[in-house]
C-alpha atoms as a PDB file:
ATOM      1  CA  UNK A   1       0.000   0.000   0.000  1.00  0.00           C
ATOM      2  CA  UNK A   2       2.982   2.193   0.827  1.00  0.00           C
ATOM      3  CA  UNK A   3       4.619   1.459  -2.140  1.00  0.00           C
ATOM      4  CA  UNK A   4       1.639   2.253  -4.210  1.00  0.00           C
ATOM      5  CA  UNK A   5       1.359   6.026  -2.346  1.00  0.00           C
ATOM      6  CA  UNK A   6       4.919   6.550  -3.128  1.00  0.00           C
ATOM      7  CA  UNK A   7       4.230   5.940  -6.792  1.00  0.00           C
ATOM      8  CA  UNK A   8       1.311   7.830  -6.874  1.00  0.00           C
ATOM      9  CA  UNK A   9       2.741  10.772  -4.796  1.00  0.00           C
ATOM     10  CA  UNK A  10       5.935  10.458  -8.071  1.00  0.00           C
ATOM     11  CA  UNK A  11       3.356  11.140 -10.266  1.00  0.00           C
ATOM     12  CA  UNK A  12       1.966  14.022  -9.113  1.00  0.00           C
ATOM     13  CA  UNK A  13       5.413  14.942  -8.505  1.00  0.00           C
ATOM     14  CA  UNK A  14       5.959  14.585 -12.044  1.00  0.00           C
ATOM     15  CA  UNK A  15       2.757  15.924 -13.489  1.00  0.00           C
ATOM     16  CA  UNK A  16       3.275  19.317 -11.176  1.00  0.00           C
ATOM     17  CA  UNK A  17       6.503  19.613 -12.623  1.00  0.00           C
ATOM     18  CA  UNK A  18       5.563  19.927 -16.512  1.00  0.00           C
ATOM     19  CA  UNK A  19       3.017  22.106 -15.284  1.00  0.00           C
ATOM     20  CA  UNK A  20       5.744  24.449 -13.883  1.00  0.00           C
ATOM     21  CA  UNK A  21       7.697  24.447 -16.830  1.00  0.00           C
ATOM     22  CA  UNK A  22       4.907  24.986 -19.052  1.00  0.00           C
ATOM     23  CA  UNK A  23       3.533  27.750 -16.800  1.00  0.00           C
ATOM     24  CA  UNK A  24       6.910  29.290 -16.960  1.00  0.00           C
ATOM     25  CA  UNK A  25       6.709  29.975 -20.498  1.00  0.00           C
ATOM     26  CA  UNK A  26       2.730  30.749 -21.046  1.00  0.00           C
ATOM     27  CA  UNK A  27       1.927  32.900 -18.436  1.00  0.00           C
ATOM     28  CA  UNK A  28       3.896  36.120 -18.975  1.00  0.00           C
ATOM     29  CA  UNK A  29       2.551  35.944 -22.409  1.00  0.00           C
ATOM     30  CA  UNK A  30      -1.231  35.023 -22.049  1.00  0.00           C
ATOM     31  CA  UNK A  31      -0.538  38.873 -19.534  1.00  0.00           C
ATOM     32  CA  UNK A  32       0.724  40.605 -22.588  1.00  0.00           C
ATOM     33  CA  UNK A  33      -2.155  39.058 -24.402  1.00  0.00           C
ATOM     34  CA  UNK A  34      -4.411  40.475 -21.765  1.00  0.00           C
ATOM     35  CA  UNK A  35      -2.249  43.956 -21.692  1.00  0.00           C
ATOM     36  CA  UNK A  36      -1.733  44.622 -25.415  1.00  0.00           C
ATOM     37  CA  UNK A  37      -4.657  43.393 -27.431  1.00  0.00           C
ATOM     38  CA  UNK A  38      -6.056  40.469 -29.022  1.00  0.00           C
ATOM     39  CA  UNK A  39      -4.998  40.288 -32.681  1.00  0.00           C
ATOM     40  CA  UNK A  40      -0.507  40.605 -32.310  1.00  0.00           C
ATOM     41  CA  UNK A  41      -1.401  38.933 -28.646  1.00  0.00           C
ATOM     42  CA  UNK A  42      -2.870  35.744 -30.449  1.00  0.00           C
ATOM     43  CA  UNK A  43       0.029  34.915 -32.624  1.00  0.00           C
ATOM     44  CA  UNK A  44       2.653  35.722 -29.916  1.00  0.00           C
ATOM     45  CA  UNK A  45       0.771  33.172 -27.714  1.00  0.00           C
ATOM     46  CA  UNK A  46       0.264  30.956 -30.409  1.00  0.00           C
ATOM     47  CA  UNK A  47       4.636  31.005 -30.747  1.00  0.00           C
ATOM     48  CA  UNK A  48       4.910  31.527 -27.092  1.00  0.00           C
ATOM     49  CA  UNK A  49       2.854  28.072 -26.244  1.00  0.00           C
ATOM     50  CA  UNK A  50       4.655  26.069 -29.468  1.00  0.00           C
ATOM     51  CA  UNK A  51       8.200  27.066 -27.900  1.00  0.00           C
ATOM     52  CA  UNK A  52       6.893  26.311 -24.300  1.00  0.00           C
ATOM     53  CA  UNK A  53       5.680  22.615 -25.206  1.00  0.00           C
ATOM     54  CA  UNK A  54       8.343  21.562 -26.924  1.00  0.00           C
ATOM     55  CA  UNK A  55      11.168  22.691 -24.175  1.00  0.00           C
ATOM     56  CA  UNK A  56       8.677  20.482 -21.691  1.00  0.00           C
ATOM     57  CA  UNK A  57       8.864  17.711 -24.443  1.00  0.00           C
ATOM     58  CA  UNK A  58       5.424  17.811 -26.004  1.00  0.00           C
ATOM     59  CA  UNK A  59       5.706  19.227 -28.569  1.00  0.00           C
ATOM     60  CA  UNK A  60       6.346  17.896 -32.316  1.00  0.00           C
ATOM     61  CA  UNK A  61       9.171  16.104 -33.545  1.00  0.00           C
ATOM     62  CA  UNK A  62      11.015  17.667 -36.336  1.00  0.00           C
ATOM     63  CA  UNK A  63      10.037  16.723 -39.803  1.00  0.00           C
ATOM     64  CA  UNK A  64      12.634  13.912 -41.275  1.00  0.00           C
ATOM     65  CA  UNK A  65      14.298  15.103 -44.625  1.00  0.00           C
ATOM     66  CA  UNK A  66      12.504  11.957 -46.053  1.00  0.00           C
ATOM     67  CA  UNK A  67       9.254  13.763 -45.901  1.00  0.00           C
ATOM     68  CA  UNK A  68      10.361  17.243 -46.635  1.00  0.00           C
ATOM     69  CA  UNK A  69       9.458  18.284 -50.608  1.00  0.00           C
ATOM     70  CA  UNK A  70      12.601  18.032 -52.577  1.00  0.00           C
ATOM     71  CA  UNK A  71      14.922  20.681 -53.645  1.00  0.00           C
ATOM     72  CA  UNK A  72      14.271  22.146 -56.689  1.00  0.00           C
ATOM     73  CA  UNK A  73      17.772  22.768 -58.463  1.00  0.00           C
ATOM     74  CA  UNK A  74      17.694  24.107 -61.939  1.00  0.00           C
ATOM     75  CA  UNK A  75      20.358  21.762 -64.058  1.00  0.00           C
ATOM     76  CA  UNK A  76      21.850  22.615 -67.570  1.00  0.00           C
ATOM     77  CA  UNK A  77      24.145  20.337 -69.613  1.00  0.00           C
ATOM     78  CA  UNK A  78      25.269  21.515 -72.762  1.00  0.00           C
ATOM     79  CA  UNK A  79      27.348  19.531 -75.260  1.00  0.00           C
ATOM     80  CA  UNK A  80      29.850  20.916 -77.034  1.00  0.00           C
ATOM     81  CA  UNK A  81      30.432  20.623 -80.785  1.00  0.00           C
ATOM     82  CA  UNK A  82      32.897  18.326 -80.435  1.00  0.00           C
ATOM     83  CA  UNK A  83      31.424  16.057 -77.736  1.00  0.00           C
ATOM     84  CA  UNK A  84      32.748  12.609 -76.943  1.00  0.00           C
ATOM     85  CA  UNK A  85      35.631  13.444 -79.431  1.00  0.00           C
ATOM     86  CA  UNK A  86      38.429  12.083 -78.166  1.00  0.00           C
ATOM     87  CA  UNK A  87      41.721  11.929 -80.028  1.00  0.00           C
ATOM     88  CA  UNK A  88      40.228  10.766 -83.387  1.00  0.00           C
ATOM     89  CA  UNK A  89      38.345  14.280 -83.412  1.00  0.00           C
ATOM     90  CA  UNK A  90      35.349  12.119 -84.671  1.00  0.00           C
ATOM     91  CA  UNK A  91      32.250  13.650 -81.924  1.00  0.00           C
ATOM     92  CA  UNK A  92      29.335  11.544 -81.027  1.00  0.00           C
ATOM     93  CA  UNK A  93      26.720  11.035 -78.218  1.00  0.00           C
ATOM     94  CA  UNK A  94      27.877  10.521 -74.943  1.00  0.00           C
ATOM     95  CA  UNK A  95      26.025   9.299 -71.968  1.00  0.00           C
ATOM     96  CA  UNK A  96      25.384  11.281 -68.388  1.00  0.00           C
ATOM     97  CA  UNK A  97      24.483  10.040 -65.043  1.00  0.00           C
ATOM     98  CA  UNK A  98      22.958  11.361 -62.450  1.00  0.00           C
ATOM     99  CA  UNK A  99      22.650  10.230 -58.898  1.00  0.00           C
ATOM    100  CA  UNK A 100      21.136  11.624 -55.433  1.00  0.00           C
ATOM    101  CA  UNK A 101      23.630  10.547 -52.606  1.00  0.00           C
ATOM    102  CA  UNK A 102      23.264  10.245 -48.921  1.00  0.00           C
ATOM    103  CA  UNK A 103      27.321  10.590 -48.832  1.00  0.00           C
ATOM    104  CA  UNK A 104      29.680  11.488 -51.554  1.00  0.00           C
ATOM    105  CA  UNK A 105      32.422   9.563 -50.434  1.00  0.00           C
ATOM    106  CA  UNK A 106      32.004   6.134 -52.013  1.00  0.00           C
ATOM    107  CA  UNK A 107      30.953   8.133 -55.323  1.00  0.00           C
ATOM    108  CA  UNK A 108      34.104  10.283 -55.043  1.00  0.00           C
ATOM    109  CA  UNK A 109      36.625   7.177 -54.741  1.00  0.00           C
ATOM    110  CA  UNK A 110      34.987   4.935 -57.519  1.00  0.00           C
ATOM    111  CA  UNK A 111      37.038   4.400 -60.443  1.00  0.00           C
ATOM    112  CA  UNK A 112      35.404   5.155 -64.262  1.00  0.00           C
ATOM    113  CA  UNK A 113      34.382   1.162 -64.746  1.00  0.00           C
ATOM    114  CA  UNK A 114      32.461   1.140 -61.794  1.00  0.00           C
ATOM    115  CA  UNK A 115      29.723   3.476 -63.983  1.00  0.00           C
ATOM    116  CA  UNK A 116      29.927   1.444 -66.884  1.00  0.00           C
ATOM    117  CA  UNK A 117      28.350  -1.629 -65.021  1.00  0.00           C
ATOM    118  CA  UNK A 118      25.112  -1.374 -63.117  1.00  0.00           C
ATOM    119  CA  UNK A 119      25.605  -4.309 -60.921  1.00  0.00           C
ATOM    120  CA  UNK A 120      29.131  -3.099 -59.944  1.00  0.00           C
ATOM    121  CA  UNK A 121      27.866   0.478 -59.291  1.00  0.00           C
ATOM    122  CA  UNK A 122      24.967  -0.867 -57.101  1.00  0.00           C
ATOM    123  CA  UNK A 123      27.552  -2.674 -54.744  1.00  0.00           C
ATOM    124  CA  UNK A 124      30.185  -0.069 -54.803  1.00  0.00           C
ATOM    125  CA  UNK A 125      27.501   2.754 -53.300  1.00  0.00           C
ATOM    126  CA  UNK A 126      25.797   0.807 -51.649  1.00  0.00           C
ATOM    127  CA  UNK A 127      23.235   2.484 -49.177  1.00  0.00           C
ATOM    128  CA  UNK A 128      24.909   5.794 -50.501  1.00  0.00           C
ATOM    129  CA  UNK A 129      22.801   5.496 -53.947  1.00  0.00           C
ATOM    130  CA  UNK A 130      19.201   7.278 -53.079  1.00  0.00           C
ATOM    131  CA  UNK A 131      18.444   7.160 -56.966  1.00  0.00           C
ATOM    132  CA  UNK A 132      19.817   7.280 -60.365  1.00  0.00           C
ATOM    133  CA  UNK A 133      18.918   8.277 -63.767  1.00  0.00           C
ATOM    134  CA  UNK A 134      20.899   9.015 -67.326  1.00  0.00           C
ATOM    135  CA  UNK A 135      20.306  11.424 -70.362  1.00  0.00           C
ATOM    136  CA  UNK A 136      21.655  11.009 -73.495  1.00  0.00           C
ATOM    137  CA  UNK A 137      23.219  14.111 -75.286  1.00  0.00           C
ATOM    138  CA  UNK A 138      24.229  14.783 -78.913  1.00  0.00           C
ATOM    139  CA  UNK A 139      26.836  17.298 -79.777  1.00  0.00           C
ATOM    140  CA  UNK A 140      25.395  20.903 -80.109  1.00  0.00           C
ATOM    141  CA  UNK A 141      22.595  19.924 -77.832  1.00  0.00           C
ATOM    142  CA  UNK A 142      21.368  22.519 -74.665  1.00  0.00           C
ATOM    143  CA  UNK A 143      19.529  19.978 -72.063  1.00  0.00           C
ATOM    144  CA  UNK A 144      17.688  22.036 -69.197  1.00  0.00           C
ATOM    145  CA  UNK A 145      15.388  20.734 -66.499  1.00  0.00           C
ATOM    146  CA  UNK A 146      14.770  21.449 -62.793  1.00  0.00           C
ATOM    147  CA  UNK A 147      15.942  18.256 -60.903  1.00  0.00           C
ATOM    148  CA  UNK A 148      13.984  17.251 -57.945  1.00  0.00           C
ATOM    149  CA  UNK A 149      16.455  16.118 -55.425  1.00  0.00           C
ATOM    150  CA  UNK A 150      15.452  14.405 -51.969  1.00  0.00           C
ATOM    151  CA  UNK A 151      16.954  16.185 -48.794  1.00  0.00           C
ATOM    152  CA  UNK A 152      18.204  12.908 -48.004  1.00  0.00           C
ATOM    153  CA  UNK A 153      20.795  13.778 -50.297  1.00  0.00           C
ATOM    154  CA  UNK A 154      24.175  15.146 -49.263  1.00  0.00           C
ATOM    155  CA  UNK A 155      25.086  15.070 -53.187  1.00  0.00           C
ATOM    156  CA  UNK A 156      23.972  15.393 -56.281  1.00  0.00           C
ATOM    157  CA  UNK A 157      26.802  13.139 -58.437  1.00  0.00           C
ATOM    158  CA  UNK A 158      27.127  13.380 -62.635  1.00  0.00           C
ATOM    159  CA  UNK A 159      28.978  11.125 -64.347  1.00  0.00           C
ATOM    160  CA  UNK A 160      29.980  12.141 -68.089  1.00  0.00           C
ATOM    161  CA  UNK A 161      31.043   8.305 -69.770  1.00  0.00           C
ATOM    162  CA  UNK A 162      33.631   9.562 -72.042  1.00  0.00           C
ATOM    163  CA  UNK A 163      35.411   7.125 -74.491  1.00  0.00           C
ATOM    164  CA  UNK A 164      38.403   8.967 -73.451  1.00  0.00           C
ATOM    165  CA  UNK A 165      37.858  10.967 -70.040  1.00  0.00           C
ATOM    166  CA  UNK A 166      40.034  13.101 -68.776  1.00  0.00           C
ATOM    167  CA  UNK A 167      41.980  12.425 -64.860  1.00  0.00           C
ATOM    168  CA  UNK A 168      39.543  13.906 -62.714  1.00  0.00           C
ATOM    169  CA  UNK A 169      37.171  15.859 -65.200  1.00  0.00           C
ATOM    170  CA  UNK A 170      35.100  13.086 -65.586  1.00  0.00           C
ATOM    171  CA  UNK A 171      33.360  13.046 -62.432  1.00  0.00           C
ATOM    172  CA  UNK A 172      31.688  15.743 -60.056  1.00  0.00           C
ATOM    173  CA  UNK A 173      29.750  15.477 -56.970  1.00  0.00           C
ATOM    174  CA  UNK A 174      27.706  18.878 -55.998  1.00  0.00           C
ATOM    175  CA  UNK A 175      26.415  20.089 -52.675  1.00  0.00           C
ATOM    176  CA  UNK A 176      22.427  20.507 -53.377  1.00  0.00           C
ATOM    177  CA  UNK A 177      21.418  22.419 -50.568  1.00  0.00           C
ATOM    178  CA  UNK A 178      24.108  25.279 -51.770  1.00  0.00           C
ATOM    179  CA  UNK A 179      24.005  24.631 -55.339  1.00  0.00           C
ATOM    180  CA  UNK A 180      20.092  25.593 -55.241  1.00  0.00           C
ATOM    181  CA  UNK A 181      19.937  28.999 -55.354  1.00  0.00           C
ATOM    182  CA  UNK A 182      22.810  29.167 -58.286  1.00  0.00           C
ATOM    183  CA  UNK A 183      21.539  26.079 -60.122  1.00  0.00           C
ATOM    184  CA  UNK A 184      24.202  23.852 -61.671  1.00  0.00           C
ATOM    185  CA  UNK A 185      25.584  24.370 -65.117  1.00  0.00           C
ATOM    186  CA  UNK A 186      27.968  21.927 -66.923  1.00  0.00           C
ATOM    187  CA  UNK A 187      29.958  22.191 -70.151  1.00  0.00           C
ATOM    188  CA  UNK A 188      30.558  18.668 -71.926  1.00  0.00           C
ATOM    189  CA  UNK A 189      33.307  18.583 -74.480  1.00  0.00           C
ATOM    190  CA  UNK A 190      35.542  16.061 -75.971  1.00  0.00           C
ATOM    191  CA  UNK A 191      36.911  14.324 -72.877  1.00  0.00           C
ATOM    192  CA  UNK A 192      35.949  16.442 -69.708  1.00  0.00           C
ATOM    193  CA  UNK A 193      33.361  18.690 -67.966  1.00  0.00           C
ATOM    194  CA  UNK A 194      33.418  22.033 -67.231  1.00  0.00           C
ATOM    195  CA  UNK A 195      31.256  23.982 -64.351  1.00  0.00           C
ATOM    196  CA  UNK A 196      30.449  27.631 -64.688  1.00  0.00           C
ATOM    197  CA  UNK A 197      27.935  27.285 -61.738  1.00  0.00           C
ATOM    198  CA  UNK A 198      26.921  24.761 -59.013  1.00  0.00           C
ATOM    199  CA  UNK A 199      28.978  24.398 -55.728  1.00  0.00           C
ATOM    200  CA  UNK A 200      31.373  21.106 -56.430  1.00  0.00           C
ATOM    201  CA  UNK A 201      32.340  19.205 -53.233  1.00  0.00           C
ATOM    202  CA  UNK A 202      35.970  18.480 -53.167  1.00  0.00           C
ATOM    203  CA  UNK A 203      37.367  14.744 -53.306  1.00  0.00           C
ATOM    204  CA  UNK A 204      40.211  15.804 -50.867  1.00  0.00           C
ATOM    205  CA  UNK A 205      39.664  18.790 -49.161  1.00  0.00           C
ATOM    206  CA  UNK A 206      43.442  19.219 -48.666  1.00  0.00           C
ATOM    207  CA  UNK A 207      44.262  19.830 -52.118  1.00  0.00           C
ATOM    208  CA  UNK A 208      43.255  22.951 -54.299  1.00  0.00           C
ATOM    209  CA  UNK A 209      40.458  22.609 -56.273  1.00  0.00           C
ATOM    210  CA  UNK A 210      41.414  22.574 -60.433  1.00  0.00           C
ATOM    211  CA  UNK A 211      39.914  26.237 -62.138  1.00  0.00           C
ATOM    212  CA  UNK A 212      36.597  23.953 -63.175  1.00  0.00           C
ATOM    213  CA  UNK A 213      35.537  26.135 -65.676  1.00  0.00           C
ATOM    214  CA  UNK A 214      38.490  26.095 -67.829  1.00  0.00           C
ATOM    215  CA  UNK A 215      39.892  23.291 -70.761  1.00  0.00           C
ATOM    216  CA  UNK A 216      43.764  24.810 -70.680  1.00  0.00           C
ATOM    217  CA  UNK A 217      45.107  21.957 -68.539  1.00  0.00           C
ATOM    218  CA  UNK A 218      42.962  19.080 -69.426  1.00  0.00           C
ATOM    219  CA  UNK A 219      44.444  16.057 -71.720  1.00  0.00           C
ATOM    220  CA  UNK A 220      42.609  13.278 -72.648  1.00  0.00           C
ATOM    221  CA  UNK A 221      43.278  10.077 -71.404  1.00  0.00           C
END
């Protein structure tokens, strides 16, 4: 019988408690409600008594990123004349992939011939991969579309499969959440990308990034 009073008298203990803390925060604004008028009184209550339950631990849970709309980053690709070129000067289509990632990491590290076979790709990402999709460009051609990217992502990856790709031009992983605003531009040419907008996340962040919109130190091969 004792023990049951004790846990009873914890309860109202308890109880009394998230009263106080709620009171804390309500009352001096339900005064100013009283003091300065109903219509600016309503929606500072209204604030007042969100901010109030949720330091006493009622109130809502933040809303996942799964369940957030997507971002909405404007995208441009456009192919050069002499896209896909390579040394034989002879352009054709070339192939571009684009992937949502969770992390860039595993993306960053991949070698070329891991994007040239699904399976392989699949098992080198892993849990990274969010989704994945691929245009096909011709040379001249101006692609433009507002990609919908989950906030899941931490990346936004495109792959250009060049026959001939050029070290490290090949490849670029952006950050969507500051690439937004700008939107993301690429240049495709004969063996490598260029970016003239879109905020590229480093592989290393040790070493300098390469001038991304320029051509004048990129070989082929």
């Amino acid at each position: 019988m004792r023990h049951h009073e004790r846990g009873a008298g914890v309860s109202r203990r308890a109880s009394r408690l998230s009263y106080s803390r709620i009171s804390r925060f309500v009352w001096p604004f339900a005064l100013c409600l009283l003091l300065g008028g109903c219509a600016a009184g309503v929606t500072v209550l209204g604030a007042a008594a969100s901010t109030a339950l949720q330091a006493a631990g009622i109130g809502k849970p933040p809303v996942p990123d799964s369940q957030k709309p997507p971002r909405d980053i404007p995208l441009t690709l456009a192919a050069a004349s002499n896209l896909n070129a390579a040394d034989d000067n002879h352009p054709l289509a070339l192939v571009v992939r684009l992937y949502a990632l969770k992390d860039p990491t595993s993306f960053q590290q991949a070698p070329f011939d891991t994007f040239t076979d699904p399976a392989k790709e699949k098992s080198t990402l892993g849990a990274d991969l969010l989704n994945v999709r691929e245009v096909t460009l011709i040379p001249g051609q101006h692609y433009q579309l507002t990609e919908k990217v989950t906030r899941e992502a931490q990346a936004f990856g495109v792959v250009a499969l060049f026959r001939d790709p050029a070290l490290q031009r090949w490849k670029f992983a952006f950050d969507p959440a500051k690439s937004e605003k700008s939107g993301i531009m690429i240049g495709l040419h004969n063996c490598a990308m260029t970016v003239t907008s879109g905020v590229v996340i480093a592989p290393d962040p040790r070493l300098p990034m390469q001038q991304l919109n320029m051509l004048s130190s990129v070989s082929c091969g």
